[in-house]
Protein backbone atom coordinates (compact mmCIF):
# COMPACT_ATOMS: atom_id res chain seq x y z
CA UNK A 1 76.27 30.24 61.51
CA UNK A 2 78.78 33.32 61.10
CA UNK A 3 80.29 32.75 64.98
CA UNK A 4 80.68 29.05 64.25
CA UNK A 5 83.20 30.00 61.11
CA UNK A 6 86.57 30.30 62.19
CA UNK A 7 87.88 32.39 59.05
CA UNK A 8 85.14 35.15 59.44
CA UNK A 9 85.39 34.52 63.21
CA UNK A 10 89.41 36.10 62.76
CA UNK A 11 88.18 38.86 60.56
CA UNK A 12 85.82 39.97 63.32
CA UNK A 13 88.81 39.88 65.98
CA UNK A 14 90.97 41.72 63.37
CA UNK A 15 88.37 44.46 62.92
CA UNK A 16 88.11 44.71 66.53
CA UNK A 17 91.54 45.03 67.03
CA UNK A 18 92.24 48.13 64.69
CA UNK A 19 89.22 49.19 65.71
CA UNK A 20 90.83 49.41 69.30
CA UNK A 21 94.16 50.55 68.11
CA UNK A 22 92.67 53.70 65.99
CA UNK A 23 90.75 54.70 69.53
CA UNK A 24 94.11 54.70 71.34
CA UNK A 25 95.95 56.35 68.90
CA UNK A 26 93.07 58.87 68.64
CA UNK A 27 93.14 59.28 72.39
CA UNK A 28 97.17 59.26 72.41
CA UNK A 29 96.91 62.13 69.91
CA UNK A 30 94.02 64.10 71.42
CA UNK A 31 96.01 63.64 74.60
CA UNK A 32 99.65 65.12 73.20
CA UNK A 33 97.65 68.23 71.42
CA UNK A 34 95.66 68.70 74.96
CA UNK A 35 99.38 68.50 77.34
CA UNK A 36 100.45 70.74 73.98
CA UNK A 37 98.08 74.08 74.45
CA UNK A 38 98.13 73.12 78.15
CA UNK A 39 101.69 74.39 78.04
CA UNK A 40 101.06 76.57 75.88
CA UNK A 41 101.83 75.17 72.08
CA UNK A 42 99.70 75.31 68.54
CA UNK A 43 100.21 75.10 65.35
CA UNK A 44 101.27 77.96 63.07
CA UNK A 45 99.75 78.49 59.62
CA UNK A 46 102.66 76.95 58.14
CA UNK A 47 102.22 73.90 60.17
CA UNK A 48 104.91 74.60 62.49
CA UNK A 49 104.23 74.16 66.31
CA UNK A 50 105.00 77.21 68.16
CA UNK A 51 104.22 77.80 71.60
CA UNK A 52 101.75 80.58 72.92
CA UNK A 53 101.46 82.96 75.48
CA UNK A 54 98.36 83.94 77.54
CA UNK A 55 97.69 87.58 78.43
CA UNK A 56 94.41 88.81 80.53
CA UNK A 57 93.52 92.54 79.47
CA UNK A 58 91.54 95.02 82.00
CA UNK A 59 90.62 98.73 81.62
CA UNK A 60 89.10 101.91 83.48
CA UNK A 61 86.29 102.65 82.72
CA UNK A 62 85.39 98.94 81.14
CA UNK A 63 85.05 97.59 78.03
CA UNK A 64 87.70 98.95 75.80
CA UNK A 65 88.32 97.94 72.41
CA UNK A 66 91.37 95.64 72.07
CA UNK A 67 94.26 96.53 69.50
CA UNK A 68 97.21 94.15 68.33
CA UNK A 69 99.57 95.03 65.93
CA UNK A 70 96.88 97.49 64.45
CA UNK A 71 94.26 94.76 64.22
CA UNK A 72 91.41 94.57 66.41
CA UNK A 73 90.17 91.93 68.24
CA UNK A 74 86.57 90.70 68.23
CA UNK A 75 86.81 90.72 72.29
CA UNK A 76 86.70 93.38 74.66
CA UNK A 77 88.27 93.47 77.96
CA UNK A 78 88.03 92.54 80.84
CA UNK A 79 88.63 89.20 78.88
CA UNK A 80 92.12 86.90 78.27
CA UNK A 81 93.39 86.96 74.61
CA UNK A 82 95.95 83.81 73.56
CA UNK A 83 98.82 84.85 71.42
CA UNK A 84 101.87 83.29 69.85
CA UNK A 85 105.31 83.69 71.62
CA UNK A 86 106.53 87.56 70.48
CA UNK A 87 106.40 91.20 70.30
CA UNK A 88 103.74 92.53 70.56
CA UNK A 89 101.85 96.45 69.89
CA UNK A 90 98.90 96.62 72.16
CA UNK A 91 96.11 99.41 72.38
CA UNK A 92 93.26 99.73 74.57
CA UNK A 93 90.55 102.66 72.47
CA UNK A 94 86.90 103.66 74.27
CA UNK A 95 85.09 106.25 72.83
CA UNK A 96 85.76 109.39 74.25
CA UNK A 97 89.05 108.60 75.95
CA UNK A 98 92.85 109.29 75.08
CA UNK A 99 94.27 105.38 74.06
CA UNK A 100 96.06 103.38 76.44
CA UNK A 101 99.41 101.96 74.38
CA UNK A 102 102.32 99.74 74.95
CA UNK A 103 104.68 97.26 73.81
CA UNK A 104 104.53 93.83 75.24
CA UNK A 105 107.05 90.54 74.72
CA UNK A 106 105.10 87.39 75.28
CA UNK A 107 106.77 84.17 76.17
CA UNK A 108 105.77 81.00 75.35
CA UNK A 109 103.96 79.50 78.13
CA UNK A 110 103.71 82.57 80.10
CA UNK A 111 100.61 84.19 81.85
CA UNK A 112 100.80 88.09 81.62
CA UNK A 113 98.28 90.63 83.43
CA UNK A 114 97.45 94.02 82.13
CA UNK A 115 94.71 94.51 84.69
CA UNK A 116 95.75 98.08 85.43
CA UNK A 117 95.27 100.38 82.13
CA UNK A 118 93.37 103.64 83.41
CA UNK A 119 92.16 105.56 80.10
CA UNK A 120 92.15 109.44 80.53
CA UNK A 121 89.28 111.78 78.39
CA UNK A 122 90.15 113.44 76.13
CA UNK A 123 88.41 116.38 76.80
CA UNK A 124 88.72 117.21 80.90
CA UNK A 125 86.65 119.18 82.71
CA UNK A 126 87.39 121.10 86.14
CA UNK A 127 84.28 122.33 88.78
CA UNK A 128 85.57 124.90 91.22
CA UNK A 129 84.85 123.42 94.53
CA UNK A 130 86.23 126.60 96.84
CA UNK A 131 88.51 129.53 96.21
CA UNK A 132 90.83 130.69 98.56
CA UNK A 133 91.93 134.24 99.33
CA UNK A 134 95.79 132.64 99.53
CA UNK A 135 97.79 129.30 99.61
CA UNK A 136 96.35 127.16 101.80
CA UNK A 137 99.40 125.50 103.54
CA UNK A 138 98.51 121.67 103.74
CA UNK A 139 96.22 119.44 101.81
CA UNK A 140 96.39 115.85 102.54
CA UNK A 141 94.45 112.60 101.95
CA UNK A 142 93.22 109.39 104.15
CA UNK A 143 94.48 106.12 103.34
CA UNK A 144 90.69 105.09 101.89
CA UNK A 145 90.50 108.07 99.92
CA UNK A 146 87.44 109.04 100.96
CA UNK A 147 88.65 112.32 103.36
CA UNK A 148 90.51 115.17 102.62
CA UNK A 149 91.89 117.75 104.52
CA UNK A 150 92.65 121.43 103.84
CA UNK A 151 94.44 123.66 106.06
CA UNK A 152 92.46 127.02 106.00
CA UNK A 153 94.97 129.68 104.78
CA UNK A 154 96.24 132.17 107.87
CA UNK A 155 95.34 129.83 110.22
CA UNK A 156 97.50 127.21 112.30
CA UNK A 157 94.23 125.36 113.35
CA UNK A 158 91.71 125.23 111.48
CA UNK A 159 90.48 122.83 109.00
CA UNK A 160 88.22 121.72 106.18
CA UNK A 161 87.03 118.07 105.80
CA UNK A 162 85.65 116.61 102.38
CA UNK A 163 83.67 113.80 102.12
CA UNK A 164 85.15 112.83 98.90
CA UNK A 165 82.69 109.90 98.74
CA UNK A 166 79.72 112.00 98.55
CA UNK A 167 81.31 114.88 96.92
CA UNK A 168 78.42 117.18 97.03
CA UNK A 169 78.41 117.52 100.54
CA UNK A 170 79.74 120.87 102.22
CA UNK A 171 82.88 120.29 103.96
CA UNK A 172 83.19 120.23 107.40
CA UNK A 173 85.20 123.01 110.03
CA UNK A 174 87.25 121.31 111.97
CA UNK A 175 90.09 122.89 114.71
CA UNK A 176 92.99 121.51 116.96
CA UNK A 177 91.97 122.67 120.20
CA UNK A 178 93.23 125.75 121.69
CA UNK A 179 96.52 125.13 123.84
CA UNK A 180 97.15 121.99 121.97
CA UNK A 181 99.90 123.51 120.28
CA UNK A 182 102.97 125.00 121.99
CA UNK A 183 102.90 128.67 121.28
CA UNK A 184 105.47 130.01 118.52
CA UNK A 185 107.49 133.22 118.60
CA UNK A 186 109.18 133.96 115.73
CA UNK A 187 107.41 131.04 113.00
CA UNK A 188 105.29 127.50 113.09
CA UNK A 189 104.10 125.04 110.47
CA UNK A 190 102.02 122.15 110.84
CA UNK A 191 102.68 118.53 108.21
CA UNK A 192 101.38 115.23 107.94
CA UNK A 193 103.49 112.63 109.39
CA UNK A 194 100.86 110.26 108.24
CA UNK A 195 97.20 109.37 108.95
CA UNK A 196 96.49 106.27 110.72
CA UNK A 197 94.63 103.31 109.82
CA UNK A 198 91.12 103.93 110.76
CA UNK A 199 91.23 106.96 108.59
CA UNK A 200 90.10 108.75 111.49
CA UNK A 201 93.07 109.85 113.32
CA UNK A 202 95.90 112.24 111.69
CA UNK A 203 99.68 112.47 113.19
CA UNK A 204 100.64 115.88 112.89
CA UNK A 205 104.37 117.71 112.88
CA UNK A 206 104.20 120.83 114.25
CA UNK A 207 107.45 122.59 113.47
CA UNK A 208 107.85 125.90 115.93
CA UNK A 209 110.74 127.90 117.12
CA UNK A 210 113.60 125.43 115.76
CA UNK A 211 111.85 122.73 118.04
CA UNK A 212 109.14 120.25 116.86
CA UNK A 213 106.25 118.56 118.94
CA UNK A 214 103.87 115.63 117.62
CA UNK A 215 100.00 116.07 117.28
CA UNK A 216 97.24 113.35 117.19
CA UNK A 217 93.72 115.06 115.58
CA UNK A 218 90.76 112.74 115.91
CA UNK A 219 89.24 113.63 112.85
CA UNK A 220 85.73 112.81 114.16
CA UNK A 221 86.46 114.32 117.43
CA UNK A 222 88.43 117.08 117.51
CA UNK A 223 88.24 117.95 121.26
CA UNK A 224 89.76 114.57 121.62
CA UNK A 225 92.95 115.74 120.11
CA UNK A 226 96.21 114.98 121.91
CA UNK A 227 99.87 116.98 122.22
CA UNK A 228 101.93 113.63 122.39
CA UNK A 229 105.13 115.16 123.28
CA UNK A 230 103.01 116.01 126.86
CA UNK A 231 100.99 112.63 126.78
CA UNK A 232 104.09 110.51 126.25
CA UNK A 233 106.64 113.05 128.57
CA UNK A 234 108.60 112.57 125.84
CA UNK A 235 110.36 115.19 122.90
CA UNK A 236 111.87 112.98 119.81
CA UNK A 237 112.84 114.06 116.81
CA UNK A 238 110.65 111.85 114.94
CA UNK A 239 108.12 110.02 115.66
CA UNK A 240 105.45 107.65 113.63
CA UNK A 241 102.78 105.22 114.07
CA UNK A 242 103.36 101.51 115.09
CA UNK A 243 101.84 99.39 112.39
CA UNK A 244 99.47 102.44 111.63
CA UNK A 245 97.71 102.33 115.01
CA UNK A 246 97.15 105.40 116.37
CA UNK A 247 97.64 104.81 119.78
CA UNK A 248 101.39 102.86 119.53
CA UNK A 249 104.19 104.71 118.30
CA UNK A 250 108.05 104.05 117.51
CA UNK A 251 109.70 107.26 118.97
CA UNK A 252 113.09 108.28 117.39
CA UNK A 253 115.46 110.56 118.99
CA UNK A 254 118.68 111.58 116.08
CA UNK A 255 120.76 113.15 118.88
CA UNK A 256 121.25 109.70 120.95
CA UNK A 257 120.50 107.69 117.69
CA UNK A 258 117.87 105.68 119.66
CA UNK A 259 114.74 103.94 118.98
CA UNK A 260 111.90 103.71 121.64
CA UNK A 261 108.32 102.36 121.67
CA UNK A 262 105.34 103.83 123.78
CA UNK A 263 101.66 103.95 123.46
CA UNK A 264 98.71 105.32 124.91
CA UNK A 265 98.02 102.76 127.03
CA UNK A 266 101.66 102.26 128.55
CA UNK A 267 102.99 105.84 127.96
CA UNK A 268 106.51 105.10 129.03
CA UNK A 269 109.02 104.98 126.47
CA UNK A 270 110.44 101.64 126.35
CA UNK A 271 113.92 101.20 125.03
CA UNK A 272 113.90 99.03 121.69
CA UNK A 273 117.31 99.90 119.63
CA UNK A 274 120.48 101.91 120.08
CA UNK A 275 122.76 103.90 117.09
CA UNK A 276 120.23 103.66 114.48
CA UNK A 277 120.82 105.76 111.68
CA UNK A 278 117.22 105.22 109.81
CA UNK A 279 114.61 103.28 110.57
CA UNK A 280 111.30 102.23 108.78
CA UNK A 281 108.73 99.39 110.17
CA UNK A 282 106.19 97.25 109.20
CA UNK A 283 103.40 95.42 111.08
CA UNK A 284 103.65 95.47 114.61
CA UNK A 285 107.25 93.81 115.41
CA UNK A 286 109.52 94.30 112.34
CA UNK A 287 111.91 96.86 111.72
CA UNK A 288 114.47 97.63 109.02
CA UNK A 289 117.42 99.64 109.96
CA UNK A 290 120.52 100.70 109.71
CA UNK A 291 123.35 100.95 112.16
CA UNK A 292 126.94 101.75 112.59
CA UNK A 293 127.08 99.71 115.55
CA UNK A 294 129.42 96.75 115.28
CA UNK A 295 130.31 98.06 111.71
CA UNK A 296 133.70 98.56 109.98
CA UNK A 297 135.45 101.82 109.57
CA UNK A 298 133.80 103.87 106.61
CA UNK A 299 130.52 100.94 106.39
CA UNK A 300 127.29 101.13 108.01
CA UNK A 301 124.84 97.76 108.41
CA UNK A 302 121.56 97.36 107.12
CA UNK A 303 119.40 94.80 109.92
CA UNK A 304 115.95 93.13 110.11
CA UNK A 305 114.57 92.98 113.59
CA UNK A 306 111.31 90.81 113.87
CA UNK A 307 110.34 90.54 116.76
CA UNK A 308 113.11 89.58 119.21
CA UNK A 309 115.42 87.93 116.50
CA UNK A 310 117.66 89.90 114.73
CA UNK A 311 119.15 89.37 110.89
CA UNK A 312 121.91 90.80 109.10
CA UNK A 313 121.01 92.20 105.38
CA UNK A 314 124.16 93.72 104.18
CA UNK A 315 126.59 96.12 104.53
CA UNK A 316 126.77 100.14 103.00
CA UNK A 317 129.55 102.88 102.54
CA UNK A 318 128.75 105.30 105.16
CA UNK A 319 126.30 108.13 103.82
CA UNK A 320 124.56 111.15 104.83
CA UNK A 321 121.56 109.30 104.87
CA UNK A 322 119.83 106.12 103.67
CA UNK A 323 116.94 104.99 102.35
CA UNK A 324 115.06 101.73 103.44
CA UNK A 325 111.54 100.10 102.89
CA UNK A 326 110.00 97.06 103.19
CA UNK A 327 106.75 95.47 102.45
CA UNK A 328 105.43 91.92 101.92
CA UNK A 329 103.65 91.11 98.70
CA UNK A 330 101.74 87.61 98.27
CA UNK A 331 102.68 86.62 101.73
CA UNK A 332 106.53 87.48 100.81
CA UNK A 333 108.71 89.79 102.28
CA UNK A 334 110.47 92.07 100.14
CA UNK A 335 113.33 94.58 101.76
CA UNK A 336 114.79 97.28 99.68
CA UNK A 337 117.99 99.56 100.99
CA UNK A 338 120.50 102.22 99.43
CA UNK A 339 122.46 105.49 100.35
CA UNK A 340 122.14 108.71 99.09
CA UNK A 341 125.62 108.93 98.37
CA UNK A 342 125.54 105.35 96.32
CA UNK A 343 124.34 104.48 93.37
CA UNK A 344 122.83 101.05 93.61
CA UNK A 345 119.64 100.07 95.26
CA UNK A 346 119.50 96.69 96.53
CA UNK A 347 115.82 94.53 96.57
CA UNK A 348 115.80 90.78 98.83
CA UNK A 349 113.27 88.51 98.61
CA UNK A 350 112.26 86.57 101.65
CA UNK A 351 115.89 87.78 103.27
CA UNK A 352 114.81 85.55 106.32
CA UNK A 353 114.03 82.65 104.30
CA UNK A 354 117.46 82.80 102.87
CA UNK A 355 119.07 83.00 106.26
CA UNK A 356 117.33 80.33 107.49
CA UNK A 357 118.10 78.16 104.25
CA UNK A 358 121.67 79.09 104.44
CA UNK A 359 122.72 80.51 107.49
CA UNK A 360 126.57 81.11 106.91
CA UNK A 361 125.93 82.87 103.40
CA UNK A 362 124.96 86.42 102.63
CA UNK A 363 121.71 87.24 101.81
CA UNK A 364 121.11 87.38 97.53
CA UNK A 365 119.80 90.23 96.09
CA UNK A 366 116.77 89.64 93.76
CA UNK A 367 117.32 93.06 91.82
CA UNK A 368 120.21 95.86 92.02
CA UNK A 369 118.33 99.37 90.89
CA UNK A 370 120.85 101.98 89.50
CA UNK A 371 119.82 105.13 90.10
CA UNK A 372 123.00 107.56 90.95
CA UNK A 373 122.45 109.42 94.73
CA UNK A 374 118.82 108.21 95.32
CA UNK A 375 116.65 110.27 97.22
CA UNK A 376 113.57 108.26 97.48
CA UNK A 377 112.36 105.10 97.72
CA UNK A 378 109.00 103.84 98.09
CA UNK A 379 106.72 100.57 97.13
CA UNK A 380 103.48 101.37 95.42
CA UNK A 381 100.00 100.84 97.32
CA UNK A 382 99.88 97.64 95.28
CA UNK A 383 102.94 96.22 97.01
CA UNK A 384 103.93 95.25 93.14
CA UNK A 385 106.71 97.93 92.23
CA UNK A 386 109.17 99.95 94.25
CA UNK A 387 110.96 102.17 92.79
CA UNK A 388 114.37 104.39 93.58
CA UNK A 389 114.45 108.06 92.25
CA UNK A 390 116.71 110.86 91.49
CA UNK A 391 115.32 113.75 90.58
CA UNK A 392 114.30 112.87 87.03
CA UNK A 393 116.18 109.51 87.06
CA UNK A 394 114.19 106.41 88.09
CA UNK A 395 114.67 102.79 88.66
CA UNK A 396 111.57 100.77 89.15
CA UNK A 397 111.36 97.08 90.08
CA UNK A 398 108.11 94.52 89.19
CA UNK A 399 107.90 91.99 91.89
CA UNK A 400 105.42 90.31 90.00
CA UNK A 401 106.63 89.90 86.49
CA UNK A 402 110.95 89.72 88.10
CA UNK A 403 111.27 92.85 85.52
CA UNK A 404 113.75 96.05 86.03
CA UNK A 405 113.30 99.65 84.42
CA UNK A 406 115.50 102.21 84.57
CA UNK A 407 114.18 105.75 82.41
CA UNK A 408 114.88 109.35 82.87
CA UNK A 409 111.34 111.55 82.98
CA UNK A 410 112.81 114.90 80.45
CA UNK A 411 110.04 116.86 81.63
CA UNK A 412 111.31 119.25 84.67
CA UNK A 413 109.57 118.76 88.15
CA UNK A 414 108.14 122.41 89.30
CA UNK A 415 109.61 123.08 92.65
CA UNK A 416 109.31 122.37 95.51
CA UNK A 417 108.28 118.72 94.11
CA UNK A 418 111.99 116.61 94.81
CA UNK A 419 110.51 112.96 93.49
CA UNK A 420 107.45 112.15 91.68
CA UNK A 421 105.19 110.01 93.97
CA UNK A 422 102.65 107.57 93.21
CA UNK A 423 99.16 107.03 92.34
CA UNK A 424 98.24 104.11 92.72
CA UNK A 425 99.22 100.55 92.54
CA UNK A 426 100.58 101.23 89.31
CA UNK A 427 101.22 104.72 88.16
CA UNK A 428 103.64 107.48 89.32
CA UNK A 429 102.33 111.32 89.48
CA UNK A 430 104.26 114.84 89.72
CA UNK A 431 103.52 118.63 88.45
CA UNK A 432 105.28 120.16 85.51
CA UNK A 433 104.67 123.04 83.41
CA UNK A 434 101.82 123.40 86.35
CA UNK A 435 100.30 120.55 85.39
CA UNK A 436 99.88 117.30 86.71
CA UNK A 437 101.50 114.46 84.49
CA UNK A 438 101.19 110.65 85.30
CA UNK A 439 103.14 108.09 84.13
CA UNK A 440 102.49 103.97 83.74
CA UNK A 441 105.49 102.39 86.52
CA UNK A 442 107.39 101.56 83.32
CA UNK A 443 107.29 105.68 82.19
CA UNK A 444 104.89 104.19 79.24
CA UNK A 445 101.31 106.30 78.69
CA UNK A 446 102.55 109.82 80.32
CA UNK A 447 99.54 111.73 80.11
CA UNK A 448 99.19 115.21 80.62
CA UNK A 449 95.47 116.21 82.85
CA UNK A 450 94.76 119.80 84.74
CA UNK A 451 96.07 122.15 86.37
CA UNK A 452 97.97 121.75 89.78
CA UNK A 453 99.95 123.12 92.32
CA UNK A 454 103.72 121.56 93.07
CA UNK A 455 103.21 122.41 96.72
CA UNK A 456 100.07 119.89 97.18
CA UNK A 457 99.63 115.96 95.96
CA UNK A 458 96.73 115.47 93.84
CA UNK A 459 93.69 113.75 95.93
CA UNK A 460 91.93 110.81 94.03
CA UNK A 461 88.00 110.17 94.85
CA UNK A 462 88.05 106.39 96.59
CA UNK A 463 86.50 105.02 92.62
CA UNK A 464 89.07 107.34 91.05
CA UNK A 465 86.54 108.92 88.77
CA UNK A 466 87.47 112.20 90.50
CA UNK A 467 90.36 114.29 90.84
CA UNK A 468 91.02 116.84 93.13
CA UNK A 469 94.03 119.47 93.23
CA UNK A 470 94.83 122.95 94.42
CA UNK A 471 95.98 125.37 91.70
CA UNK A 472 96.56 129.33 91.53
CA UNK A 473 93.19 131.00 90.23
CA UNK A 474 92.98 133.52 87.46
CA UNK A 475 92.55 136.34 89.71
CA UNK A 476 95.99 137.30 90.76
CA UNK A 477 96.95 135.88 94.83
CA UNK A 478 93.93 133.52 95.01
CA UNK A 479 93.81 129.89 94.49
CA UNK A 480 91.11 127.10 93.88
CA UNK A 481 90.34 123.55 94.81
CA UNK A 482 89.44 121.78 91.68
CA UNK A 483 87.53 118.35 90.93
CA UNK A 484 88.11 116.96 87.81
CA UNK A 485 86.22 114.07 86.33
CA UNK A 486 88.40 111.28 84.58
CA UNK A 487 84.97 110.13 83.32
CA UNK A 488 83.46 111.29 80.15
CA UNK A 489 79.77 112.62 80.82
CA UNK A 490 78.43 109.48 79.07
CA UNK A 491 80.18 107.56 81.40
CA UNK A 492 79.21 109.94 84.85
């Protein structure tokens, strides 16, 4: 019998052998090309291994046609696309809509996220929503988008609501109450500090007679309106919400240099800081500031307060003024600080986390922005970018991809416009030519829509298929509130 033959018996064991040798070679192999295109590596036409990149693509509206190098893609987004290490020419195209366009360098191994590309018509169209007999003097928007508010023109009090969530719907009359306001004599103005988090409540700045007094407007309830200055017995010089609640406030008085907290419920100013110079918070116990207390001749201090712990950031020339901010994006703290009579902008990363790590050195800078005399500074809604502007000049920072930009806009902001401001997570907006224009953060995709007034920022439906903005009319001394679609009518 074949088992009892010891020759064919050896055969069988060698055959069983390879046999087990090919598998694990096979599974050695499979294994190296699977740990290969898990980091990211292929094989070129050539036979060459080079390594690839992965990049996700997203659009408004969705699906746009994807373009690389000229070629395009047999995938739409939202979708991924994998692509050798390189540069890269990438265009978004939908039908009906002005292409979305930019240059991208993909590294090997790298995830990259172009979730953000908003495609404009090209063909926009403006409805006239009302027409005013004169400038109105404020418009302003809640943090949800969904309200906006126009001050009616020749009046210190009175107000019209949109709904811009059902945009149809007649606006509402709203008024501060009578005797909320301290009577002018010789001129008044009212501005938005900022609205509050509920989107219901409104911080006003009412600017009379060289003197200014602070005024909470319960959008919902207008009779519930407060003058704070009375509420709190207190007159500062500035004065802005505590971690956007309506009811807690930081109050700041620029004669003493002093920082105080109150709120509605304990309406005692409580002492919290002495010779600040600027101030901006975040959440409900952290501060950024800056000081010339304890500071060397000619040098002011930049300081994190959180809670009841205090942390040094850095030091500055002295200035007119500075410019702080400070946010947290995924979970991490970012602080950003300059002058306005520097040049450099400086961005930390976890500053506390460095302290703590090493205690006796100075806290690193992530990114230095250059932007000569910067006279704003601001994170975008996304958390993502901050950027540092002069004028025309900007410097931009991208938390996310550890990227710097620094690009001068040539087209001239109309006055009274001093900075362009943003959009969104992701774009910056101003008026020129009376137009509004809106760049991509990295000044790629500038794109040119209606008509719009310097004096007023552009209001954005919540879904930003609609665009609203104040603009002079055709007949001479009147204006008009516009809504523009950024939606072709295929796509309404």
């Amino acid at each position: 019998m074949d088992y009892l033959d010891p020759k064919k018996e050896a055969r069988h064991r060698i055959v069983l052998f390879t046999g087990y040798i090919l598998i694990a070679i096979a599974i050695a192999i499979a294994t190296i090309i699977l740990l290969y295109q898990a980091y990211g590596f292929g094989l070129g036409k050539n036979g060459t291994v080079i390594q690839n990149g992965l990049t996700f693509f997203s659009s408004h509206p969705n699906p746009a046609s994807i373009y690389v190098d000229n070629q395009l893609k047999p995938v739409v987004t939202n979708t991924r696309l994998v692509l050798p290490a390189g540069i890269y020419d990438i265009k978004l195209a939908r039908d009906g809509y002005r292409d979305w366009q930019r240059k991208i360098e993909l590294d090997g191994g790298s995830v990259e996220h172009f979730d953000y590309p908003f495609l404009i018509p090209k063909t926009l169209t403006t409805k006239k929503v009302e027409t005013y007999s004169s400038a109105p003097n404020l418009m302003s928007q809640s943090p949800d988008h969904r309200w906006l508010i126009i001050q009616k023109p020749g009046s210190t009090t009175d107000f019209e609501v949109y709904d811009l969530k059902n945009p149809t719907k007649a606006p509402l009359t709203i008024a501060i109450p009578a005797g909320l306001l301290t009577k002018a004599t010789t001129s008044e103005s009212l501005k938005v500090n900022e609205w509050a988090g509920d989107n219901e409540h409104i911080l006003f700045r009412h600017n009379y007679d060289d003197k200014v007094e602070f005024i909470l407007v319960d959008r919902t309830s207008p009779e519930q309106s407060i003058n704070l200055n009375a509420t709190l017995g207190a007159n500062p010089s500035e004065l802005t919400l505590n971690d956007k609640k309506y009811d807690k406030y930081y109050l700041y008085d620029s004669a003493s240099a002093t920082l105080q907290t109150a709120a509605l419920k304990t309406p005692t100013a409580a002492p919290l800081l002495q010779r600040v110079l600027t101030y901006q918070s975040y959440g409900d116990d952290t501060v950024l500031y800056v000081t010339d207390s304890g500071a060397p001749a000619g040098k002011a201090l930049v300081k994190l307060r959180i809670g009841d712990k205090t942390y040094n950031i850095r030091s500055l020339a002295s200035s007119a003024s500075y410019l702080v901010d400070l946010t947290k994006y995924d979970g991490v703290m970012y602080v950003a600080v300059g002058s306005t009579g520097g040049s450099k902008v400086h961005i930390y990363k976890d500053p506390v986390g460095q302290l703590a790590d090493q205690p006796k050195q100075a806290v690193v800078p992530i990114q230095v922005l250059h932007v000569p005399q910067p006279n704003y500074l601001s994170f975008s809604a996304s958390a993502q970018f901050i950027v540092a502007e002069n004028g025309n000049h900007f410097g931009v920072y991208d938390i996310e991809n550890d990227k710097g930009y620094n690009y001068t806009v040539t087209e001239p902001f109309d006055a009274p416009q001093t900075h362009a401001s943003w959009m969104d997570g992701n774009r910056l907006l101003f008026v020129s030519g009376g137009k509004l224009n809106v760049i991509d953060y990295d000044n790629t995709n500038r794109q040119v829509l209606m008509a719009a007034g310097s004096q007023y920022l552009p209001a954005f439906g919540p879904d930003y298929k609609d665009v609203y903005s104040i603009a002079p009319s055709l007949t001479p001394s009147q204006f008009e509130l516009g809504q523009t679609s950024l939606l072709t009518p295929n796509d309404r």
